[in-house]
C-alpha atoms as a PDB file:
ATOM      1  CA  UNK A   1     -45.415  22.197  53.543  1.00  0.00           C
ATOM      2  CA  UNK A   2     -43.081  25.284  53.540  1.00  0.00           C
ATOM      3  CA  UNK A   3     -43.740  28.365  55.218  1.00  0.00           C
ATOM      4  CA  UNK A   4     -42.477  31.976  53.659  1.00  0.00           C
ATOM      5  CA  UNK A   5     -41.371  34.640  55.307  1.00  0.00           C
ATOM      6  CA  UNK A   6     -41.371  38.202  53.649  1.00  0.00           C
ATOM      7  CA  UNK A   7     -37.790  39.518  54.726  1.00  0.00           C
ATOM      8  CA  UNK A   8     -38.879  43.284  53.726  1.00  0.00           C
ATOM      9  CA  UNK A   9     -40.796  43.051  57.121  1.00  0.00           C
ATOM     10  CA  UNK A  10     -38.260  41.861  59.462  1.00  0.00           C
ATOM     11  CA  UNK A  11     -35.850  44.423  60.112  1.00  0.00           C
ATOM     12  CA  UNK A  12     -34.232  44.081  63.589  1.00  0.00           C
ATOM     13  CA  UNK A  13     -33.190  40.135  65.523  1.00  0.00           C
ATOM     14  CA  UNK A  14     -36.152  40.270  67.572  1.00  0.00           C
ATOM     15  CA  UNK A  15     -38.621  40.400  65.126  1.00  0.00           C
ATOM     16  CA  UNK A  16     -37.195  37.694  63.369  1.00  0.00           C
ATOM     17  CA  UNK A  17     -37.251  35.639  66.467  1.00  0.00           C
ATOM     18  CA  UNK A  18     -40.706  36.124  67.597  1.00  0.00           C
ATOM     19  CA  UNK A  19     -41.478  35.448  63.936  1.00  0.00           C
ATOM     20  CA  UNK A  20     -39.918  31.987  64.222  1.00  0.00           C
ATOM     21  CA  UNK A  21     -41.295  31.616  67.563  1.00  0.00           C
ATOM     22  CA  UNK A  22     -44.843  32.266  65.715  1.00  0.00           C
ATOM     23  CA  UNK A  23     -44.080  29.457  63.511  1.00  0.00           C
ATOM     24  CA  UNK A  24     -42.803  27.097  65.682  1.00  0.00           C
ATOM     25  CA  UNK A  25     -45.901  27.664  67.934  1.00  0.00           C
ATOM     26  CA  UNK A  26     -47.980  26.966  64.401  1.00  0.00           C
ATOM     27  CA  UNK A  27     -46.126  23.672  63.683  1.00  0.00           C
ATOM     28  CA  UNK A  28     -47.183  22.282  67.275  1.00  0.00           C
ATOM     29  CA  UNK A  29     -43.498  22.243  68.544  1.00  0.00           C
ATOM     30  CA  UNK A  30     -41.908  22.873  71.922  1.00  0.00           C
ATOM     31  CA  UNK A  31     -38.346  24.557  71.827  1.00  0.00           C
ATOM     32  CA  UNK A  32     -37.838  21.175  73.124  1.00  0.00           C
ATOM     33  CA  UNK A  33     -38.673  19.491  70.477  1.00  0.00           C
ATOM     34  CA  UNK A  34     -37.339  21.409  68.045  1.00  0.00           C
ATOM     35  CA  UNK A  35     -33.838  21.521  69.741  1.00  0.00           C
ATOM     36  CA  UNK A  36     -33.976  17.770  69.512  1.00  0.00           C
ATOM     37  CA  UNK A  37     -34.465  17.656  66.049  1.00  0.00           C
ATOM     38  CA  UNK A  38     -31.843  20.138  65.187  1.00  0.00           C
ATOM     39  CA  UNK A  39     -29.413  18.724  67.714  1.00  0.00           C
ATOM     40  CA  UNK A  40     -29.384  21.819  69.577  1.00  0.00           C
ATOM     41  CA  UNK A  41     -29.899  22.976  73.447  1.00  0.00           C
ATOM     42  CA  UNK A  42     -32.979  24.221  74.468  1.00  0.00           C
ATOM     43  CA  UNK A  43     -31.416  27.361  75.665  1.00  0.00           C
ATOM     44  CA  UNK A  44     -29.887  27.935  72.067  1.00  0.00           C
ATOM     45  CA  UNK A  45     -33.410  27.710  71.069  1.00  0.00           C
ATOM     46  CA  UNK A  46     -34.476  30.344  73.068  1.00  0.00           C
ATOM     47  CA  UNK A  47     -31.780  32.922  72.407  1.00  0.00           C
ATOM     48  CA  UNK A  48     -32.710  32.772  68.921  1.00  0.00           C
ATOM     49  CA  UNK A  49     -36.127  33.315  69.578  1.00  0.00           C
ATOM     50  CA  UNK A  50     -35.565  36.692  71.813  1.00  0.00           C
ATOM     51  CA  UNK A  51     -33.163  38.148  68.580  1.00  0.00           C
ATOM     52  CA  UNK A  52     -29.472  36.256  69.931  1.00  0.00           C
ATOM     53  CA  UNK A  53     -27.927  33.202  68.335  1.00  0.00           C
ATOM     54  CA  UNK A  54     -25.816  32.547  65.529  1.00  0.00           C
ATOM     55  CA  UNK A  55     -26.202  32.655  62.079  1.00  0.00           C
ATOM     56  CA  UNK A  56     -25.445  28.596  61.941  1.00  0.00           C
ATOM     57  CA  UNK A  57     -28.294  27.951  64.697  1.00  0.00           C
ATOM     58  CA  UNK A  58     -30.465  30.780  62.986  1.00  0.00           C
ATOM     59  CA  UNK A  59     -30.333  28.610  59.500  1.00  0.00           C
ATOM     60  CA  UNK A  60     -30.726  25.110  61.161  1.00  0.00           C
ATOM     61  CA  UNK A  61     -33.877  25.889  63.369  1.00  0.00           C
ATOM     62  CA  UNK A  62     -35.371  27.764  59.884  1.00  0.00           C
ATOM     63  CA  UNK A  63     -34.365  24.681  58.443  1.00  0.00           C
ATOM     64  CA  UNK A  64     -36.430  22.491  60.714  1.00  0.00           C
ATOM     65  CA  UNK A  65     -39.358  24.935  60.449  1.00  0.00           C
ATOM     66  CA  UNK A  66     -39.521  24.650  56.684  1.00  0.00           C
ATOM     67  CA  UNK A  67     -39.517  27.978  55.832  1.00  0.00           C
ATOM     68  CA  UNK A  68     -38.498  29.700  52.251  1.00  0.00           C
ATOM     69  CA  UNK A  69     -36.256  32.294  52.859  1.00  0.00           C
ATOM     70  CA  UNK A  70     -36.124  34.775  49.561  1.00  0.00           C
ATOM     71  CA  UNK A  71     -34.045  37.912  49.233  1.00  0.00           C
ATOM     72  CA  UNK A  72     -36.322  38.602  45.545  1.00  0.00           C
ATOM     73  CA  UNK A  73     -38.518  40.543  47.206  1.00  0.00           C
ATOM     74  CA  UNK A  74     -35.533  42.802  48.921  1.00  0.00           C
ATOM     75  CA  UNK A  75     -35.977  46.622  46.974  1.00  0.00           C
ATOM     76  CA  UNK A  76     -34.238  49.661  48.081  1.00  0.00           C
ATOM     77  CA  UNK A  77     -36.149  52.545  49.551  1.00  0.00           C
ATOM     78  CA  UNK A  78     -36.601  54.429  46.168  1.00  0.00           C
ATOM     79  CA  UNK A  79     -37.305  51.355  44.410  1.00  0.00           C
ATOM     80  CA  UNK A  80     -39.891  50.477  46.616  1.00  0.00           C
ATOM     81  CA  UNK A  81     -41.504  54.570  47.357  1.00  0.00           C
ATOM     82  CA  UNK A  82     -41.651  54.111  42.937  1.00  0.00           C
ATOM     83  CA  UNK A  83     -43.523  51.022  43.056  1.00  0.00           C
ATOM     84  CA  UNK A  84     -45.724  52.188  45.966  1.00  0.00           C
ATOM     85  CA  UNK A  85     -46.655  55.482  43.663  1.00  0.00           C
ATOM     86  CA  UNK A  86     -47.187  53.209  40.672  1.00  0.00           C
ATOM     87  CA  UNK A  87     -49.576  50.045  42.915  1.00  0.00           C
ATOM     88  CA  UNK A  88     -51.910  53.512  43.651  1.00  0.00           C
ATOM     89  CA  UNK A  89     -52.185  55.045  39.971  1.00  0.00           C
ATOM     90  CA  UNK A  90     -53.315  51.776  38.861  1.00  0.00           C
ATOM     91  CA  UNK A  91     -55.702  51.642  41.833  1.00  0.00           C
ATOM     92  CA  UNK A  92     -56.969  55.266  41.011  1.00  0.00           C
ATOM     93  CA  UNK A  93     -57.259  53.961  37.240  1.00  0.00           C
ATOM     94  CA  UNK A  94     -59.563  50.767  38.153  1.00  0.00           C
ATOM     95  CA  UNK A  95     -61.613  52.573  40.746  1.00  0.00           C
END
């Protein structure tokens, strides 16, 4: 089973990581563990947990976690102020 992750929320490294963190928690794995499956270092684990790494390790250890990344969901600021506007005329209309 895949996991998603909605990108519009994570907006700095850190969050990211403690996202991941989250999820690795949620599958039952140690940074151990998971560093063993991905052929990685504990440590490496870790840094990409507190918001460091590279984008490589950042893309194997979300690979190992089975998550859906999706940039679909990515709108720009007006984009997503219009939508906003438009999600509470409709809720106005059906109240």
């Amino acid at each position: 089973m895949s996991k998603d992750i909605l990108i519009e929320n994570i907006n700095t490294p850190e969050i990211l990581g403690v996202a991941l963190k989250r999820l690795r928690k949620n599958s039952g794995m140690s940074q151990d563990q998971l560093a063993n499956i991905i052929n990685m270092r504990q440590a490496t684990i870790s840094d990409i947990e507190n918001g460091r790494g590279t984008l490589e390790s950042l893309f194997k250890v979300i690979q190992a976690l089975k998550i859906n990344l999706s940039l679909s969901n990515l709108n720009t600021t007006k984009e997503r102020s219009r939508d906003s506007k438009a999600r509470k005329m409709i809720d106005l209309l059906n109240d």
